[in-house]
N, C-alpha and C. Protein backbone atom coordinates (compact mmCIF):
# COMPACT_ATOMS: atom_id res chain seq x y z
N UNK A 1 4.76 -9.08 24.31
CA UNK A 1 4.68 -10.29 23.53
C UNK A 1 6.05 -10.93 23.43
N UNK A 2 6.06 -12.30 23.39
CA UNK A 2 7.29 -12.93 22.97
C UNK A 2 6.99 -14.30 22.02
N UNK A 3 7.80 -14.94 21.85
CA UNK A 3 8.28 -15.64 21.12
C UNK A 3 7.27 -17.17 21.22
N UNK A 4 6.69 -17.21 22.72
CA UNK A 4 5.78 -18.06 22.77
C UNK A 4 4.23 -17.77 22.01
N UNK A 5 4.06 -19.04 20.98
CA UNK A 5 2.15 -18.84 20.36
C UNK A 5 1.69 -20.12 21.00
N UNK A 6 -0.22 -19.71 21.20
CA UNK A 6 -0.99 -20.33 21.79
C UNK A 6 -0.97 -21.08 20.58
N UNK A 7 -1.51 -22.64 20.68
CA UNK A 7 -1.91 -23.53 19.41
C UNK A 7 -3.31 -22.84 18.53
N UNK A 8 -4.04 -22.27 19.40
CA UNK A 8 -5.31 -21.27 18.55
C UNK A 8 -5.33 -20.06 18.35
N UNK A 9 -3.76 -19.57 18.60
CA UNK A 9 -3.71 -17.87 17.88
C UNK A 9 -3.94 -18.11 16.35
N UNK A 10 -4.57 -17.09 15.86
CA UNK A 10 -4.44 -16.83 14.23
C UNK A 10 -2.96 -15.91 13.65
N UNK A 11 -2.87 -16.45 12.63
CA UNK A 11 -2.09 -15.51 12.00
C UNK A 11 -2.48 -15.28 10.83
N UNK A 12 -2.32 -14.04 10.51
CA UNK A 12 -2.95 -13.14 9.19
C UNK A 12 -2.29 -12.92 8.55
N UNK A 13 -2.43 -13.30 7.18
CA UNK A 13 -1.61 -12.62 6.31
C UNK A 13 -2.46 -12.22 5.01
N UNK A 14 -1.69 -11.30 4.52
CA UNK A 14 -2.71 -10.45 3.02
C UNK A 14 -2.23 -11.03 1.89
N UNK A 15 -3.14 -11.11 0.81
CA UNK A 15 -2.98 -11.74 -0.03
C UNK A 15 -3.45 -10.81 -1.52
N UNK A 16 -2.63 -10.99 -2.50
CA UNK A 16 -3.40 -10.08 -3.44
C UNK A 16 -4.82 -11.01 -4.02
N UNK A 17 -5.06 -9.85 -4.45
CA UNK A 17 -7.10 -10.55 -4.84
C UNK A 17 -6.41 -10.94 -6.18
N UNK A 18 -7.31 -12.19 -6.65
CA UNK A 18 -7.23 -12.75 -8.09
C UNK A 18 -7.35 -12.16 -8.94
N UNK A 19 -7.88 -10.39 -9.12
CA UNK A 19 -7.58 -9.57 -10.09
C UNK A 19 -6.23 -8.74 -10.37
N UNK A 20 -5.57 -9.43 -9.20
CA UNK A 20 -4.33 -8.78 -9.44
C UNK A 20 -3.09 -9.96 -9.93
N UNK A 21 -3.51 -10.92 -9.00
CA UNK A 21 -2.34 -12.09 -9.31
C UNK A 21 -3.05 -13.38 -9.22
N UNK A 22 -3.57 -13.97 -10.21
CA UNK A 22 -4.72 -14.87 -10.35
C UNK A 22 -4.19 -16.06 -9.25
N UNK A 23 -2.87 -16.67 -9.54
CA UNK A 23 -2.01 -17.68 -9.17
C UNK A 23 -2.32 -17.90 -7.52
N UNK A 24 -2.82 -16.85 -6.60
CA UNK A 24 -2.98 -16.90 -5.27
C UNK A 24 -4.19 -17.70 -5.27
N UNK A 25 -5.03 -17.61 -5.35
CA UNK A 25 -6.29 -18.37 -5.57
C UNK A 25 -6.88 -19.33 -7.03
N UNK A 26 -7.43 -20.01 -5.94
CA UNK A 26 -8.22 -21.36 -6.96
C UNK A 26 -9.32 -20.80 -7.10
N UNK A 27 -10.03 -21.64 -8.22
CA UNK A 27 -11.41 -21.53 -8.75
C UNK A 27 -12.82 -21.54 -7.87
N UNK A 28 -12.62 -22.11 -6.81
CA UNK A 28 -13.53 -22.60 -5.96
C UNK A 28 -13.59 -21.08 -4.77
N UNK A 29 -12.70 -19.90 -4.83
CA UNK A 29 -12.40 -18.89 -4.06
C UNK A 29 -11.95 -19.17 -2.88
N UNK A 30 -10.74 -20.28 -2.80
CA UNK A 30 -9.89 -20.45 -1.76
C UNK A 30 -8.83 -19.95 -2.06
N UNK A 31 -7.78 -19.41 -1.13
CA UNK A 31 -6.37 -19.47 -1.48
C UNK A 31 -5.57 -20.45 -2.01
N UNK A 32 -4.66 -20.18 -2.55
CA UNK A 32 -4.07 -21.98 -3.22
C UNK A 32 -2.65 -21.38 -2.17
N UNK A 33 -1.93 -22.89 -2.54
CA UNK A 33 -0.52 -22.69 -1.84
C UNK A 33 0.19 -21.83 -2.39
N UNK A 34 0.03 -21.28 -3.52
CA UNK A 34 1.50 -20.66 -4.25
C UNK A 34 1.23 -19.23 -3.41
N UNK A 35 0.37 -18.74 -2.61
CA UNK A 35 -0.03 -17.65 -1.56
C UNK A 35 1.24 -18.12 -0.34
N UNK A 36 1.54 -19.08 0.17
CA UNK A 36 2.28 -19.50 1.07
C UNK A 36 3.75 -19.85 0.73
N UNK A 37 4.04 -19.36 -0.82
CA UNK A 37 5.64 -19.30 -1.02
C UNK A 37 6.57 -18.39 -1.01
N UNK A 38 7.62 -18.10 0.22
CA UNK A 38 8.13 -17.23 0.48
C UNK A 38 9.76 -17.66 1.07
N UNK A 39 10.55 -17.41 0.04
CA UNK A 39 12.04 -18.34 -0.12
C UNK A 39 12.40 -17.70 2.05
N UNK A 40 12.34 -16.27 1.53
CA UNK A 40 12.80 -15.76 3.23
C UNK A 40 11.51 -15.87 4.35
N UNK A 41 10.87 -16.75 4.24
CA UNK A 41 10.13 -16.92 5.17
C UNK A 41 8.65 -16.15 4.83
N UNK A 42 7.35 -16.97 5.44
CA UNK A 42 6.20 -16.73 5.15
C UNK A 42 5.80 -15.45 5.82
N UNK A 43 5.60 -14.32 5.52
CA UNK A 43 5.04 -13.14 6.85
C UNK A 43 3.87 -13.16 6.83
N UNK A 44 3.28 -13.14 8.57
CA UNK A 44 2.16 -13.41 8.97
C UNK A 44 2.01 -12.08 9.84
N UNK A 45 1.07 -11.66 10.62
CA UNK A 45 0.31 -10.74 11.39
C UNK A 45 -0.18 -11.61 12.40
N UNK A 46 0.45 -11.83 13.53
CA UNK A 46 -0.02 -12.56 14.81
C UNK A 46 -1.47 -12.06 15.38
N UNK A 47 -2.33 -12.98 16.17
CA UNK A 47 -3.25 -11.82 16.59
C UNK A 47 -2.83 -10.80 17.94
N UNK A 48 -1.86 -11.64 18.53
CA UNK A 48 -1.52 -10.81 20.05
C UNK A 48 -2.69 -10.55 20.88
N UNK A 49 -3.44 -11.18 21.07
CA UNK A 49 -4.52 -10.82 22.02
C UNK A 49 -5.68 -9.90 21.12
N UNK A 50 -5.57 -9.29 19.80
CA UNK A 50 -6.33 -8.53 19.52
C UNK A 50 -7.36 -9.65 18.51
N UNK A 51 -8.71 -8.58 18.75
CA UNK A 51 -10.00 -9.73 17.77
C UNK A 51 -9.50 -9.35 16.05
N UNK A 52 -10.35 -10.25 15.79
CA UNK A 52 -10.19 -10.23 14.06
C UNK A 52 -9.97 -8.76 13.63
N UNK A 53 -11.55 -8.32 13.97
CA UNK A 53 -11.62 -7.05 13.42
C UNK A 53 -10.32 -5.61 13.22
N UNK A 54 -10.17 -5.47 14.53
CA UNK A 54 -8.59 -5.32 14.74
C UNK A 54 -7.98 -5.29 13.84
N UNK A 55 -7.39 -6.72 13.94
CA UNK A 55 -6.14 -7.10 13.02
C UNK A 55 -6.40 -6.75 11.39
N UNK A 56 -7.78 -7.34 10.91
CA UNK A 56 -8.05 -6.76 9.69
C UNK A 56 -8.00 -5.20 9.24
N UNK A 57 -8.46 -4.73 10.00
CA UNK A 57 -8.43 -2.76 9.77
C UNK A 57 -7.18 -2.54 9.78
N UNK A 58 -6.40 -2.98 10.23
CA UNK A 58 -4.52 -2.64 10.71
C UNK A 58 -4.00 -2.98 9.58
N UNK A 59 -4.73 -4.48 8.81
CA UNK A 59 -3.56 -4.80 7.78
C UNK A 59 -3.97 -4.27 6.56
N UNK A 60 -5.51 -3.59 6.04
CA UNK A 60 -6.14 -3.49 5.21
C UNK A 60 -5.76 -1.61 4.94
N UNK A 61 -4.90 -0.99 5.94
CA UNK A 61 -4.53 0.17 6.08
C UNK A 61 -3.57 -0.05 5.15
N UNK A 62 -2.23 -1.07 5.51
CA UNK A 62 -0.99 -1.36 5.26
C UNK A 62 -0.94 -1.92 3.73
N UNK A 63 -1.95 -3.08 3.53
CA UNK A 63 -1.89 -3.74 2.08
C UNK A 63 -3.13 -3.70 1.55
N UNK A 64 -2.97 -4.20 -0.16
CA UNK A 64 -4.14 -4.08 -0.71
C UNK A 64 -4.19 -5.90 -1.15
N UNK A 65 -5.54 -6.19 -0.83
CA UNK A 65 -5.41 -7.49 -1.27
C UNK A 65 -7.07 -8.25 0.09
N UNK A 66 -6.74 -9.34 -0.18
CA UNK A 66 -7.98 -10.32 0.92
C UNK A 66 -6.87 -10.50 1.79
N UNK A 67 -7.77 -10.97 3.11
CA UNK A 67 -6.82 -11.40 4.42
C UNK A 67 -7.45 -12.65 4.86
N UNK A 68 -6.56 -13.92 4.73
CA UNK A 68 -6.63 -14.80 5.01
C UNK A 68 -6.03 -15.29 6.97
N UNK A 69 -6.38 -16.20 6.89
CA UNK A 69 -5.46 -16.43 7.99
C UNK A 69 -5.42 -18.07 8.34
N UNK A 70 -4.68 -18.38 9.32
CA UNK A 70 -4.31 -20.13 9.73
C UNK A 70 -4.09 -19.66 11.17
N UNK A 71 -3.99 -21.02 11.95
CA UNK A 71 -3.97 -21.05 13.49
C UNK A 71 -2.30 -21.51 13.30
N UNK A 72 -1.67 -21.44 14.48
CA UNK A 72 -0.72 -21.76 14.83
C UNK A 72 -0.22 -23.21 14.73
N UNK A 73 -1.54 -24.10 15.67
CA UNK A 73 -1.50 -25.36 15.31
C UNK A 73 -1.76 -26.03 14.20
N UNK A 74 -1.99 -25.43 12.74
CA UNK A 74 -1.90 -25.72 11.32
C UNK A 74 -0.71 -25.71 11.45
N UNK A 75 0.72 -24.98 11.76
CA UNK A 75 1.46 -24.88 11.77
C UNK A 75 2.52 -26.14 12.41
N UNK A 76 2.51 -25.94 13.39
CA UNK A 76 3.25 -27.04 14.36
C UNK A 76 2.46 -28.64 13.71
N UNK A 77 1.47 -29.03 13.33
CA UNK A 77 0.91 -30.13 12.98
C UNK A 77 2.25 -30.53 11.70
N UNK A 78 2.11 -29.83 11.17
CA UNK A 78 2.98 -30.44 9.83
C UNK A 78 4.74 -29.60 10.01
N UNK A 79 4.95 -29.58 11.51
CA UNK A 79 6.05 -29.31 11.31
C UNK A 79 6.99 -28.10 11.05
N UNK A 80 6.18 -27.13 10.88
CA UNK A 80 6.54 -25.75 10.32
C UNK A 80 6.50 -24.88 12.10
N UNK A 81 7.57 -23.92 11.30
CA UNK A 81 8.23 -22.75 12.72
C UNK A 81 7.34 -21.56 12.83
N UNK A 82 7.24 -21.34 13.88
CA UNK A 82 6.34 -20.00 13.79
C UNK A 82 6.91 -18.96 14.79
N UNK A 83 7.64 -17.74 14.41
CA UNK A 83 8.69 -17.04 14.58
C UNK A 83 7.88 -15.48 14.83
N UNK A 84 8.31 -15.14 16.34
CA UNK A 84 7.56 -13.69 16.57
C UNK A 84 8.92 -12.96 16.42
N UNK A 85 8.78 -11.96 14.95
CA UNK A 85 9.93 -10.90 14.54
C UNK A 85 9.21 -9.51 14.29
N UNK A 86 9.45 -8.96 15.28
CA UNK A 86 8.64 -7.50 15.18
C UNK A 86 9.52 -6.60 14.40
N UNK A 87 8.76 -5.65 14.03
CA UNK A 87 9.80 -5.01 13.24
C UNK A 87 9.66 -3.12 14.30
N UNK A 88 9.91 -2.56 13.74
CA UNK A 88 9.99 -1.18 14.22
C UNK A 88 8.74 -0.59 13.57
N UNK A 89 7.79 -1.12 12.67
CA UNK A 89 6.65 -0.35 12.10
C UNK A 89 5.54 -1.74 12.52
N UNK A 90 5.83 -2.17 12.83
CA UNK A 90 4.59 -3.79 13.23
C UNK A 90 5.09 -4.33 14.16
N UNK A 91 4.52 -4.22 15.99
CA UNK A 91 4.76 -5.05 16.47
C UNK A 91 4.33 -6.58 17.04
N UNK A 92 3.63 -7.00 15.92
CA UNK A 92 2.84 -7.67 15.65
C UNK A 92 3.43 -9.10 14.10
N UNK A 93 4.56 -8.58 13.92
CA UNK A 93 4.92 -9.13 12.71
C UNK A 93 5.60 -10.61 13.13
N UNK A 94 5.61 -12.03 12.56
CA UNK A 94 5.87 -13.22 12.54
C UNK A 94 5.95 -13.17 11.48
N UNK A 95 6.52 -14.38 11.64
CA UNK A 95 7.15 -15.61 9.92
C UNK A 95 6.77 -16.83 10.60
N UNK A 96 6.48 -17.54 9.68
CA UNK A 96 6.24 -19.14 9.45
C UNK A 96 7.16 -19.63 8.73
N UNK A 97 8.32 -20.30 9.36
CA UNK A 97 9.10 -21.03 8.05
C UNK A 97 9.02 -22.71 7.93
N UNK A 98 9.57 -23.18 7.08
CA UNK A 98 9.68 -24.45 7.03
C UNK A 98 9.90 -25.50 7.84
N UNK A 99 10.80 -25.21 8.17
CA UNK A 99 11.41 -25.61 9.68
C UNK A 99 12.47 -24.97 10.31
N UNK A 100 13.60 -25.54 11.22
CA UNK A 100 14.21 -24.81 12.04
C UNK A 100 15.13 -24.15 11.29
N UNK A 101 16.11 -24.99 10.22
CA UNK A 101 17.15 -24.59 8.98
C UNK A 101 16.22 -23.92 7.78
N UNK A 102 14.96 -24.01 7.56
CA UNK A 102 14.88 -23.70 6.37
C UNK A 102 13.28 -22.41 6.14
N UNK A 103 14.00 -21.66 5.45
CA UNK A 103 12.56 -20.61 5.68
C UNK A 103 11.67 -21.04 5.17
N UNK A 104 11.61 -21.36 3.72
CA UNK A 104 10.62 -22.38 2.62
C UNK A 104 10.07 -22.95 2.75
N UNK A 105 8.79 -22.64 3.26
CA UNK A 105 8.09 -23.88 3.10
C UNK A 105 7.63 -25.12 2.31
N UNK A 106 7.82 -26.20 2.54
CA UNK A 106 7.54 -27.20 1.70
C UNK A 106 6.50 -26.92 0.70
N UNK A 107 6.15 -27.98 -0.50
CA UNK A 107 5.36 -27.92 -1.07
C UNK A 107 4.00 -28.47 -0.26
N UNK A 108 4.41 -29.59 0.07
CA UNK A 108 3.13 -30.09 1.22
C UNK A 108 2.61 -29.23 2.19
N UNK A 109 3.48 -28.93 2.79
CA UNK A 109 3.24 -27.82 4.09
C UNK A 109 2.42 -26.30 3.29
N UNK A 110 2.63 -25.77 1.99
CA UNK A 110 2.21 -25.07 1.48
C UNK A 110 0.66 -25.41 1.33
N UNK A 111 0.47 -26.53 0.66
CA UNK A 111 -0.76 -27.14 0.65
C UNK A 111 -1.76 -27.31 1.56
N UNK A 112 -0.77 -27.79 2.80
CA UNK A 112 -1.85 -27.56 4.11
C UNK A 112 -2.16 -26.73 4.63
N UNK A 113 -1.65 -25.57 4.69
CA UNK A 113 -2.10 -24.45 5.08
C UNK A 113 -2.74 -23.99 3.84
N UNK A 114 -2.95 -23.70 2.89
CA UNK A 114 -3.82 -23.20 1.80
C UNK A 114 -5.34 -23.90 2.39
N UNK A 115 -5.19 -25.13 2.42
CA UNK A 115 -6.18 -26.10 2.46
C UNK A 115 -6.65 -25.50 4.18
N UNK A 116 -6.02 -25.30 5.65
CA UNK A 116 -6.95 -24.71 6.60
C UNK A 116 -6.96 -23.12 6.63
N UNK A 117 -6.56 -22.43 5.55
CA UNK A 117 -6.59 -21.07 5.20
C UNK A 117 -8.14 -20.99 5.24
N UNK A 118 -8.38 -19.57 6.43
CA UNK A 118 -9.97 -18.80 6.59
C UNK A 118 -10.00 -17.71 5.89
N UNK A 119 -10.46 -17.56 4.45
CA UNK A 119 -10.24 -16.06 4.28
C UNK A 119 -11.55 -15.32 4.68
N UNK A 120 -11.10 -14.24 5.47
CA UNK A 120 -12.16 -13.22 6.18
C UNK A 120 -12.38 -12.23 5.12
């Protein structure tokens, strides 16, 4: 894997359930943006070629919480970076940041991705 994403890869990320941290989710059982605020950058779970299922069992090992996810091109539409940083325990690990200078995502940009957030 490298550094290049397809515009229809997913990226996954976990989220705590509203019994733990209400503030991630709205009333309606969507994610809200305040799920997408992360000063050092958003961490996501790329799919890398692997299906949902996959990726969900892998992250549902690792965290406790729902797993949402967004496409890449949610991303690039409004401007936001999407960064393949593997680590030594996930090689599978990305960030989404704000843009090129800034990890933060906007408030808007937070919004839009909340708003094409799939939670599986």
């Amino acid at each position: 894997m490298d550094n290049t994403f397809k515009s229809e890869e997913k990226l996954f990320r976990a989220v705590y359930p509203p019994e733990l941290v209400q503030m991630f989710w709205r009333f309606d059982g969507k994610v809200s943006s305040a799920a997408f605020a992360d000063p050092n950058g958003l961490s996501v779970d790329r799919a890398g070629g692997r299906d949902d299922k996959q990726v969900i069992s892998v992250m549902q090992k690792r965290f406790d919480g729902r797993v949402v996810y967004v496409r890449v091109r949610n991303c690039t539409e409004i401007g936001a970076k999407v960064e393949y940083l593997p680590s030594r325990s996930n090689v599978y690990h990305s960030e989404i940041h704000g843009s090129e200078t800034a990890a933060l995502l906007s408030k808007s940009q937070r919004r839009h991705l909340a708003d094409k957030a799939v939670v599986v």
